[in-house]
Each structure stands twice: as structure tokens, then as C-alpha cells.
Protein backbone atom coordinates (compact mmCIF):
# COMPACT_ATOMS: atom_id res chain seq x y z
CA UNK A 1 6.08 -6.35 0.23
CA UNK A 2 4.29 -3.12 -1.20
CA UNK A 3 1.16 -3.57 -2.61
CA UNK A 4 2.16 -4.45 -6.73
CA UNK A 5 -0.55 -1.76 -8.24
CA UNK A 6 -0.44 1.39 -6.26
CA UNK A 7 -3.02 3.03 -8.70
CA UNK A 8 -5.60 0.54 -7.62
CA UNK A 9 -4.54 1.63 -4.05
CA UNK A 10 -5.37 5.16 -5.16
CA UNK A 11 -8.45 4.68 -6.91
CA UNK A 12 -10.06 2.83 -4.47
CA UNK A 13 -9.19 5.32 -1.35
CA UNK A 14 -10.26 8.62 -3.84
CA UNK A 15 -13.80 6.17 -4.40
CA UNK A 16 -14.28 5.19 -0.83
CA UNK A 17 -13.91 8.96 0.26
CA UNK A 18 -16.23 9.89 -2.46
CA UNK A 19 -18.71 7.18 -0.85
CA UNK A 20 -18.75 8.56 2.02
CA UNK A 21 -18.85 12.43 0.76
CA UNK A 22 -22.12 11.28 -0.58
CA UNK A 23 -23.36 9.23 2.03
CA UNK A 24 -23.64 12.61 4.04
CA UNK A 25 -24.52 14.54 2.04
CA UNK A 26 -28.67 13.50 2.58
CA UNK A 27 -29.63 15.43 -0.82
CA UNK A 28 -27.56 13.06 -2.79
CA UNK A 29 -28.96 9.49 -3.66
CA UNK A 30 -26.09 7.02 -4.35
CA UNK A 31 -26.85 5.18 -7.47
CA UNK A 32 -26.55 1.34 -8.06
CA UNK A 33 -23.67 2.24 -10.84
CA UNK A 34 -21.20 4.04 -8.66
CA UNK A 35 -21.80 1.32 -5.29
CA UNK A 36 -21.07 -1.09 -8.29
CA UNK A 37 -17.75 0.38 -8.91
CA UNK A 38 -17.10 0.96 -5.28
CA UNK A 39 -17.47 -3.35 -5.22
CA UNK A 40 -15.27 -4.12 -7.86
CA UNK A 41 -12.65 -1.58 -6.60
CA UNK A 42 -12.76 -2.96 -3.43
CA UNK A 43 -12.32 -6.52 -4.67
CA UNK A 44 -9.30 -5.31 -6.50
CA UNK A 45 -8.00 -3.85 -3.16
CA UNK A 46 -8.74 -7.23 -1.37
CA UNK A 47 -7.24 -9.15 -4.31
CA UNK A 48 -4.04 -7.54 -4.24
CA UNK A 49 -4.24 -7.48 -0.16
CA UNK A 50 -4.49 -11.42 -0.40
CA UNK A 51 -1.73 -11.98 -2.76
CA UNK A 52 0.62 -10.08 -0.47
CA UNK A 53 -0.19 -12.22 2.49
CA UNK A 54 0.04 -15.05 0.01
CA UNK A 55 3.51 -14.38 -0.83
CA UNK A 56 4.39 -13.94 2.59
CA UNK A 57 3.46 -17.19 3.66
CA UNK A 58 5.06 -18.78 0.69
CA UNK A 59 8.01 -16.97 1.72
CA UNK A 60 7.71 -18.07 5.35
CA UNK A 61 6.92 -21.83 3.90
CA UNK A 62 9.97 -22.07 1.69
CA UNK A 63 12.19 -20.96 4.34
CA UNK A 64 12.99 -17.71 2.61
CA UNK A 65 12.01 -14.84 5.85
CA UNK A 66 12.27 -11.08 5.22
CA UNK A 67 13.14 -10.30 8.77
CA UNK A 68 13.34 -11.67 12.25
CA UNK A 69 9.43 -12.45 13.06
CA UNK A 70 9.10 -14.17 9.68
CA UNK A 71 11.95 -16.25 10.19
CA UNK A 72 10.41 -17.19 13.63
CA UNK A 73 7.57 -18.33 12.24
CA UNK A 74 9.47 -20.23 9.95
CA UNK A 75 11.09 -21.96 12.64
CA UNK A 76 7.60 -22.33 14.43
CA UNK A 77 5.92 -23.99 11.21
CA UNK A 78 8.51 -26.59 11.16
CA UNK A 79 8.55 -27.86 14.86
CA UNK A 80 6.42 -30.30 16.54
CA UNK A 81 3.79 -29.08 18.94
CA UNK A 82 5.81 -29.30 22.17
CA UNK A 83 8.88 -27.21 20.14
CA UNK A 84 5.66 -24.67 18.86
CA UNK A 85 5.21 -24.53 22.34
CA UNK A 86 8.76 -23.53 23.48
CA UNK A 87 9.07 -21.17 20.55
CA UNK A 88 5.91 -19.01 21.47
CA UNK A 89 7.06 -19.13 24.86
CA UNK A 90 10.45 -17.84 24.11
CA UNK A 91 8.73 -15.02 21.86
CA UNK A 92 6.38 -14.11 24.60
CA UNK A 93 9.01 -13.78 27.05
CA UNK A 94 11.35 -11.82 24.81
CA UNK A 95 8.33 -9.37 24.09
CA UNK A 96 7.60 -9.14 28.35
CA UNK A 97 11.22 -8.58 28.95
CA UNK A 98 11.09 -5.76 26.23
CA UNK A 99 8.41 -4.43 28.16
CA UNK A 100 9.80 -4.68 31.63
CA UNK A 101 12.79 -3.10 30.32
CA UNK A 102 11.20 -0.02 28.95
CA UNK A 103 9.11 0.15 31.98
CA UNK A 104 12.51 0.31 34.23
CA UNK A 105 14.26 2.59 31.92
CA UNK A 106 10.85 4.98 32.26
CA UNK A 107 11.05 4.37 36.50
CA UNK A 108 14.84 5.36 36.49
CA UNK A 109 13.41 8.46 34.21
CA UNK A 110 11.38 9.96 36.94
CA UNK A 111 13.44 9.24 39.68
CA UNK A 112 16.28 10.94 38.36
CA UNK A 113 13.61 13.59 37.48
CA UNK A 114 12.21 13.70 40.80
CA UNK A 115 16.28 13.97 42.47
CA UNK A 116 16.66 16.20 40.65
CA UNK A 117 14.19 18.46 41.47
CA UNK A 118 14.14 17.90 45.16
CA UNK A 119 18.23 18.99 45.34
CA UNK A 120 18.03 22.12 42.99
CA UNK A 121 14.64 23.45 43.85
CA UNK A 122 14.11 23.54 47.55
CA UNK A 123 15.43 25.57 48.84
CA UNK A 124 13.76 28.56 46.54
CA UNK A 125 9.94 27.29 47.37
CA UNK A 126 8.02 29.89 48.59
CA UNK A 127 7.16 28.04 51.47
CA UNK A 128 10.76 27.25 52.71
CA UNK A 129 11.33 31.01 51.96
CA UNK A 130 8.94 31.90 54.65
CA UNK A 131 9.70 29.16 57.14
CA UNK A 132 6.26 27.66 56.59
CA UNK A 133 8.65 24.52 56.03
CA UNK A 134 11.55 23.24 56.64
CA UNK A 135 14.02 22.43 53.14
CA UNK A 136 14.06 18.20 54.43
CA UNK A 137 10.13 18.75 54.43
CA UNK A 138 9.92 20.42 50.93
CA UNK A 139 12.54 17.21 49.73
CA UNK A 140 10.05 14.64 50.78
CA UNK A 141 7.31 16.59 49.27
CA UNK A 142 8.63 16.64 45.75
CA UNK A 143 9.80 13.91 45.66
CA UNK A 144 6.99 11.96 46.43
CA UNK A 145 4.32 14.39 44.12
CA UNK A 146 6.45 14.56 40.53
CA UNK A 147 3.47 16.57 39.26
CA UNK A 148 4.20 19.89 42.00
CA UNK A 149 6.13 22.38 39.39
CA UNK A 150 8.03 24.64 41.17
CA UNK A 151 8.98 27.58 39.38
């Protein structure tokens, strides 16, 4: 849910940058007037901030969920401690298996990387040119060190 006033959004980052401007600027004295608008601006900010998450949580309360981690907490709100229990679980190992999953897809990545280069590029090493080593040698070398760039 966007924030219902953007202008008090605006005024408050333009003030808040100001602040700043003239907190290094040394020559410049900040004056009670001005840090008392900066306050009131940022209690606007904070207002508005806490009647978001208020809404939220309302929404989350009255079973009403914008998307798939509200509705989780819905579900979590309304269980007993052992089901709260089983619920974070479940969310924690969805969120690791999301993780492991990228981290294979990443590993599969630079192997096929590291094939890759070991086939195709070989053969045209310098080294291999000049029989310093063999082409099985240069294979085990790159693929074992993905960060040797053969060119």
C-alpha cells in the first residue's frame, strides 16, 4: 500500500537533504525554527509510515492478504503454537530450498562454463602450441582454475 500523501513524502526528503546541506556546511548555524519543521515533518512521515503497517496488519487480521507472505501470516496468526511452529518451519525450508536451488543452478553455470572452455580452447594455448604441455594437461588446468582467460 503506497504511502496515502506523497507530498508529505516529498517535503520531508527535500527538508532532510536540506538538513544535512547545512549540517556541513560549518558556516551555517541551523536555527531552532527550521529543526522544528524538520520534527513535525518527520512525524508526518512516521504517521503515515504507521498507518500503512496498520492497515496491513488489519488486512492480515481480517483474513484479507495482498499476496502470498501476508496470507502466510494469516495462516500463522490463527494456529496454535505447535501449528506456528510447523508453519515457520515450512517457510524456512521453502526459503533454504530456494536457496539451494539457485546455488545448483549457479554450480551447473560454471561447470558448463568451465567444459566449455577446456574442449574449445586447448588446444590454441600458447603453451600446448609449444609443447610446454600436453592438450589433457591444459584440460585439467582450466578446468580446475575458471579464472585462467585464455584468449
Amino acid at each position: 500500500m503506497p504511502i496515502e500523501n506523497a507530498e508529505i513524502m516529498k517535503k520531508f526528503f527535500r527538508l532532510k537533504s536540506e538538513f544535512r546541506k547545512s549540517i556541513k556546511d560549518k558556516d551555517k548555524n541551523v536555527d531552532k525554527e527550521f529543526l522544528k519543521v524538520i520534527y513535525i515533518e518527520s512525524s508526518k512521515f512516521i504517521k503515515e509510515k504507521i498507518v500503512e503497517i496498520e492497515n496491513k496488519i488489519e488486512r492480515v487480521k481480517n483474513g484479507q492478504p495482498e499476496n502470498e507472505e501476508e496470507k502466510e501470516a494469516y495462516n500463522w496468526s490463527k494456529s496454535n503454537e505447535l501449528k506456528q511452529k510447523e508453519i515457520g518451519n515450512a517457510y524456512k525450508k521453502k526459503q533454504d530450498k530456494e536457496s539451494i536451488d539457485s546455488y545448483k543452478q549457479l554450480g551447473a553455470k560454471v561447470q558448463a562454463l568451465r567444459a566449455k572452455s577446456s574442449i574449445e580452447k586447448t588446444e590454441d594455448h600458447f603453451l600446448v602450441k609449444e609443447k610446454i604441455l600436453s592438450a589433457e594437461e591444459m584440460k585439467t588446468i582450466i578446468s580446475n582454475h575458471e579464472l585462467l582467460k585464455i584468449h
